[in-house]
C-alpha atoms as a PDB file:
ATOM      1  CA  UNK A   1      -0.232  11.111   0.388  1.00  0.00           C
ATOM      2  CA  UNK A   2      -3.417  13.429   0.638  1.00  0.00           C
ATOM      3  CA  UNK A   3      -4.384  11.661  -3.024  1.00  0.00           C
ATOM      4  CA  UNK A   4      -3.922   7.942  -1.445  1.00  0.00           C
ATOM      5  CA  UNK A   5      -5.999   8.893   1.430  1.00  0.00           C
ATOM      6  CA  UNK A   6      -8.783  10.259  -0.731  1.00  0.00           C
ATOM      7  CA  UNK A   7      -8.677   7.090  -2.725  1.00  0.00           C
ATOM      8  CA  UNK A   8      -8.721   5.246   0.253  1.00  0.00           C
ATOM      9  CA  UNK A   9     -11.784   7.124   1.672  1.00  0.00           C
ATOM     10  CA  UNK A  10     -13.802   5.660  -1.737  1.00  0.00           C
ATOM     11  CA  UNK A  11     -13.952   1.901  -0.945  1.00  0.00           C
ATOM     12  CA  UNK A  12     -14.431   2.028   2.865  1.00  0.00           C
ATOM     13  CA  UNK A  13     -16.391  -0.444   4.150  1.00  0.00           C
ATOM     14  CA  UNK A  14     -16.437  -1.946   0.785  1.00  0.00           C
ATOM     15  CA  UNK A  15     -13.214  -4.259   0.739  1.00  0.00           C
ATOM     16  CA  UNK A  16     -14.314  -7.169   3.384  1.00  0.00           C
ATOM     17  CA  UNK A  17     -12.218  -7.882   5.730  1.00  0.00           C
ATOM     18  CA  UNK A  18      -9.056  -6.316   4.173  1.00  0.00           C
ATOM     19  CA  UNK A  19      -8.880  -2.243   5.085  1.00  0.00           C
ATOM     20  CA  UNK A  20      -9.416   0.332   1.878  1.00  0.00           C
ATOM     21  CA  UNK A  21      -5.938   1.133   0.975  1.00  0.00           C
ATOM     22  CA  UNK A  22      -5.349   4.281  -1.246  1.00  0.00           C
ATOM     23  CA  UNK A  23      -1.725   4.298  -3.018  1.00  0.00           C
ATOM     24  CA  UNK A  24      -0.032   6.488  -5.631  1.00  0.00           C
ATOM     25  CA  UNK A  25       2.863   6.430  -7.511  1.00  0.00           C
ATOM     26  CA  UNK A  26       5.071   9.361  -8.813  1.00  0.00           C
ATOM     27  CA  UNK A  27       7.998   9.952 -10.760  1.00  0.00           C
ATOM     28  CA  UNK A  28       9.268  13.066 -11.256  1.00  0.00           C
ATOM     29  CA  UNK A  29       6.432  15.167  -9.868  1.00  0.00           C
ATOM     30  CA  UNK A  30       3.859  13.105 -11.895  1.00  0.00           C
ATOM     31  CA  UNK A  31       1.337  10.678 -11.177  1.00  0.00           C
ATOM     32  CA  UNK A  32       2.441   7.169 -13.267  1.00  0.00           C
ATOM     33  CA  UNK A  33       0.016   4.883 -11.133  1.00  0.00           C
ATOM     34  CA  UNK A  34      -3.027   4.934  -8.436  1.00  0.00           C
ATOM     35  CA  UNK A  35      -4.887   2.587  -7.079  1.00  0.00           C
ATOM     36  CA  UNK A  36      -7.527   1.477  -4.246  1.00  0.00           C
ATOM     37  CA  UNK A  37      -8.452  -1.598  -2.662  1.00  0.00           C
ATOM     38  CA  UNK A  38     -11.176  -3.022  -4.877  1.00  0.00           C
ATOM     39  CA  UNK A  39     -14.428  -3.557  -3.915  1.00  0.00           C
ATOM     40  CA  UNK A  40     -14.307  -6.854  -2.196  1.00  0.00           C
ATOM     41  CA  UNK A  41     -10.545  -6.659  -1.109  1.00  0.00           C
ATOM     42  CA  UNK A  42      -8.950  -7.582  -4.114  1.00  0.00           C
ATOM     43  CA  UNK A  43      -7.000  -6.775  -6.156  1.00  0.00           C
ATOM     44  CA  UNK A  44      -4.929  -4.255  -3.598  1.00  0.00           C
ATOM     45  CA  UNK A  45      -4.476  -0.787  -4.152  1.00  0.00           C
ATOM     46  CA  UNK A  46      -0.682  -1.269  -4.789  1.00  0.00           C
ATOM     47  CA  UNK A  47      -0.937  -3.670  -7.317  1.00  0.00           C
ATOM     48  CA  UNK A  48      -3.570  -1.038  -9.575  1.00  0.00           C
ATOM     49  CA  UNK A  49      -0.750   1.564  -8.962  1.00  0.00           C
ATOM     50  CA  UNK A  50       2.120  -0.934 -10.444  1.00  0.00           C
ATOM     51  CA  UNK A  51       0.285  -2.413 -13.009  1.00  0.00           C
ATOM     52  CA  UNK A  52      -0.744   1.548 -14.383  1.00  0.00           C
ATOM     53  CA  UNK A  53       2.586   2.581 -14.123  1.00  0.00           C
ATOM     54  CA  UNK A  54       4.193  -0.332 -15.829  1.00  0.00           C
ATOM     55  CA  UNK A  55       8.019   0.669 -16.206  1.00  0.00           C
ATOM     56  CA  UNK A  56       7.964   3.947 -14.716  1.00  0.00           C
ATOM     57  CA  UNK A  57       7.612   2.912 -11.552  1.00  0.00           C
ATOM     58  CA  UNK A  58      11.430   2.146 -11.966  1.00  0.00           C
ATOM     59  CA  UNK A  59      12.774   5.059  -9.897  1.00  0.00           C
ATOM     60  CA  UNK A  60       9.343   6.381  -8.065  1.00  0.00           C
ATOM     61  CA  UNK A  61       7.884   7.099  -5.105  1.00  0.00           C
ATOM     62  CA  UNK A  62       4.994   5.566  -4.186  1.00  0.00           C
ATOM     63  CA  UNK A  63       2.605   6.617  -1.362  1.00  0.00           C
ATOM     64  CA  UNK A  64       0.369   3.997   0.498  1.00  0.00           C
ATOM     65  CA  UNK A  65      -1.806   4.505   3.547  1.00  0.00           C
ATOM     66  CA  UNK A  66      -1.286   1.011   5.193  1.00  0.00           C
ATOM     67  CA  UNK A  67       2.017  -0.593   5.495  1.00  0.00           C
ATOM     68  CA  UNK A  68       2.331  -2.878   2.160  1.00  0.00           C
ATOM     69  CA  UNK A  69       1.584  -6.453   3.160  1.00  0.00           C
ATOM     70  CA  UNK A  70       4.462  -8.734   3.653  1.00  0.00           C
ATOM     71  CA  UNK A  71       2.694 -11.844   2.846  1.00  0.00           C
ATOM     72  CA  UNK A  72      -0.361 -13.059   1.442  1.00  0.00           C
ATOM     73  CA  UNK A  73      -2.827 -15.578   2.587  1.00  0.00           C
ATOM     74  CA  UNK A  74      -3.416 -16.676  -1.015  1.00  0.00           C
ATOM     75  CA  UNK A  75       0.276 -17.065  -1.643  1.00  0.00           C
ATOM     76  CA  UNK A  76       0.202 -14.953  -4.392  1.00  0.00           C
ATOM     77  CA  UNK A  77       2.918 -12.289  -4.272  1.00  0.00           C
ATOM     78  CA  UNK A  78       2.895 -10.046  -1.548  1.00  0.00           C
ATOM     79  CA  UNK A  79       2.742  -5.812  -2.239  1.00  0.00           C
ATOM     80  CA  UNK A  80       5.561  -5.446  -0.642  1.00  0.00           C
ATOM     81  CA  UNK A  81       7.476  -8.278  -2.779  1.00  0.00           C
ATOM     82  CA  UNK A  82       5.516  -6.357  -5.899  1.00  0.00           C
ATOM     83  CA  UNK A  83       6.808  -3.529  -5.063  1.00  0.00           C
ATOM     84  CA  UNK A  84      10.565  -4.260  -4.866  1.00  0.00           C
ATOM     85  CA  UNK A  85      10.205  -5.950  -7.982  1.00  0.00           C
ATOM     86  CA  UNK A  86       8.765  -2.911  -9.440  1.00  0.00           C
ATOM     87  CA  UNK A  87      12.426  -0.967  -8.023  1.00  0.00           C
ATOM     88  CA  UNK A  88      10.329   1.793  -6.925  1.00  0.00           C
ATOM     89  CA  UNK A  89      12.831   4.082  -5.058  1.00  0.00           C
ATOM     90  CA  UNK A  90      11.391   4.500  -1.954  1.00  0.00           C
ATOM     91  CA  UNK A  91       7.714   4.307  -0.416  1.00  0.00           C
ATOM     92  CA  UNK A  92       5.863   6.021   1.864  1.00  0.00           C
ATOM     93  CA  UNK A  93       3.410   4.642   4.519  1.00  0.00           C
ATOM     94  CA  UNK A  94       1.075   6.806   6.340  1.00  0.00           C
ATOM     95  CA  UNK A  95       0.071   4.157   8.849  1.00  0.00           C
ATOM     96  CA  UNK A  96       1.520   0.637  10.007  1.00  0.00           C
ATOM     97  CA  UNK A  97      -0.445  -2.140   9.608  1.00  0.00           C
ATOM     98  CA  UNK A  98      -0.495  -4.440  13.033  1.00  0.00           C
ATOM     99  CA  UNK A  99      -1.599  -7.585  11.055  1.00  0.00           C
ATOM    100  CA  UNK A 100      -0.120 -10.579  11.104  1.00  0.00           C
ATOM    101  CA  UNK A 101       0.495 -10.798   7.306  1.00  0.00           C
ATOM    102  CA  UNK A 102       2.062  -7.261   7.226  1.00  0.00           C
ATOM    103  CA  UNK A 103       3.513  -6.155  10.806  1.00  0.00           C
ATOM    104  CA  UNK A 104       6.813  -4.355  10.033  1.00  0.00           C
ATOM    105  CA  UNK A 105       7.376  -7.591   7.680  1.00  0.00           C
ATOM    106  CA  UNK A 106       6.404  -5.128   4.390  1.00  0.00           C
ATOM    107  CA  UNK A 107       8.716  -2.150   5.732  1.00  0.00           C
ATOM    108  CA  UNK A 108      11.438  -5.106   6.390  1.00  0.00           C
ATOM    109  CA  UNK A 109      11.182  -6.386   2.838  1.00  0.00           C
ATOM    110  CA  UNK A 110      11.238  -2.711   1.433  1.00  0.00           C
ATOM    111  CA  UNK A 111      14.699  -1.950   3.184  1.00  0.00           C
ATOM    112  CA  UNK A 112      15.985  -4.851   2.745  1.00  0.00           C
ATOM    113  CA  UNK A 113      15.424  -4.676  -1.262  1.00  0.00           C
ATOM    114  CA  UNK A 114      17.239  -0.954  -0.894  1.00  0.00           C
ATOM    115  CA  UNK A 115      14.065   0.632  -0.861  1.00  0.00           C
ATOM    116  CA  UNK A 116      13.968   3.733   1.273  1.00  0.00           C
ATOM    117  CA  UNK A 117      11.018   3.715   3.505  1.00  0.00           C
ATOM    118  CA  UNK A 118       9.238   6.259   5.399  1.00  0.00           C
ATOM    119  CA  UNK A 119       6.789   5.700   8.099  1.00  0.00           C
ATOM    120  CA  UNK A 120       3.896   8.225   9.553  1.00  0.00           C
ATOM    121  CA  UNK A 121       3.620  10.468   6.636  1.00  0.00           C
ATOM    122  CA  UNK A 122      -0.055  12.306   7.572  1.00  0.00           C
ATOM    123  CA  UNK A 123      -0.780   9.565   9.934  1.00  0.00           C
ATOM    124  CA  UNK A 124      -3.457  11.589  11.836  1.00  0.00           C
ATOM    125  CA  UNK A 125      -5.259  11.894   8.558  1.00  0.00           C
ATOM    126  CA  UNK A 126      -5.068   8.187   7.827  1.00  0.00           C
ATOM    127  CA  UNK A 127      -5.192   6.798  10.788  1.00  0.00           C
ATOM    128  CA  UNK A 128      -8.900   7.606  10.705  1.00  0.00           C
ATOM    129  CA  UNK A 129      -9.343   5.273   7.497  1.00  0.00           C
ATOM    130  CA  UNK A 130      -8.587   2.305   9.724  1.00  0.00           C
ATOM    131  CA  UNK A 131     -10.804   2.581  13.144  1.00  0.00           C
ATOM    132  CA  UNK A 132     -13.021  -0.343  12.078  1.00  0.00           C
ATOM    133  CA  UNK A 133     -10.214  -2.318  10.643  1.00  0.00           C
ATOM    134  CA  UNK A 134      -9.629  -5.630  12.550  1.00  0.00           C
ATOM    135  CA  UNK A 135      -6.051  -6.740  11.535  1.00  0.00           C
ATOM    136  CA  UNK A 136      -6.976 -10.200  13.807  1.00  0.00           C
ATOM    137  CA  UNK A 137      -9.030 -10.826  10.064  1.00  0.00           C
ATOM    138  CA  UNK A 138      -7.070  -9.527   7.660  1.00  0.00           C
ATOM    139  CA  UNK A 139      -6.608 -11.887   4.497  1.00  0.00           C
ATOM    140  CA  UNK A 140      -4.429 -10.105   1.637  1.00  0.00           C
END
C-alpha cells in the first residue's frame, strides 16, 4: 500500500475532478501491475495496473488507495467490474470513497464476485491524498 500511496502522491491536483488514485498489483510477492490516475482523470489507476499485469493478475492482490468505483459516468466499465473480471484474489483499499459512483457499491461488487476485500489498510497515510477531493464532482 505504501507504493500506491506514493503513486498516488504524483498526479495530485493533476486528475480534474476525479482524486489521484495510486494502485498496485502483486502476485506472489511481486509487482505484476501499477498504476495512477492519469493526468486529467483518465484512464484510472486500476485499469494501468490490470492492463500491465495482463493474466497474472489471476490470483493477486491488488492495493488501491480509494475504494474502486462501482460505476462510471461514461458507462464504460467500472474498476471495480474490471477488477472482478481480472479474478484478482482479493483487494485492498486504504480509504472509502463517499461518492456517489463508488460508495460501498465497488467493495459490494468485489465481495459479491468472491473477492476478499479489506478496508483501512494505512488509512491515516492516505487519507491525506484526498482532503481537497470533492466526491459531490466526481466523474469516473
Amino acid at each position: 500500500m505504501g507504493r500506491a500511496i506514493a503513486l498516488a502522491r504524483t498526479h495530485l491536483g493533476q486528475t480534474g475532478d476525479n482524486p489521484s488514485v495510486g494502485c498496485v498489483i502483486v502476485k506472489d510477492g511481486v509487482v505484476v501491475g501499477e498504476g495512477v490516475t492519469a493526468v486529467g482523470g483518465r484512464p484510472h489507476a486500476e485499469e494501468q495496473a490490470l492492463d500491465q499485469a495482463g493474466e497474472k493478475a489471476k490470483g493477486a492482490i491488488a492495493y488501491v488507495t480509494l475504494e474502486p468505483c462501482g460505476a462510471r459516468s461514461s458507462g464504460a466499465p467500472s474498476c471495480s467490474q474490471r477488477l472482478a473480471s481480472s479474478a484478482v484474489a482479493e483487494v485492498v483499499v486504504a480509504c472509502e470513497d463517499a461518492s456517489v459512483l463508488a460508495a460501498g457499491q465497488g467493495a459490494e461488487r468485489l465481495r459479491a464476485a468472491g473477492i476478499k476485500v479489506r478496508l483501512g489498510v494505512l488509512e491515516v497515510e492516505a487519507s491525506g491524498l484526498y482532503v481537497d477531493y470533492s466526491p459531490q464532482r466526481n466523474s469516473p
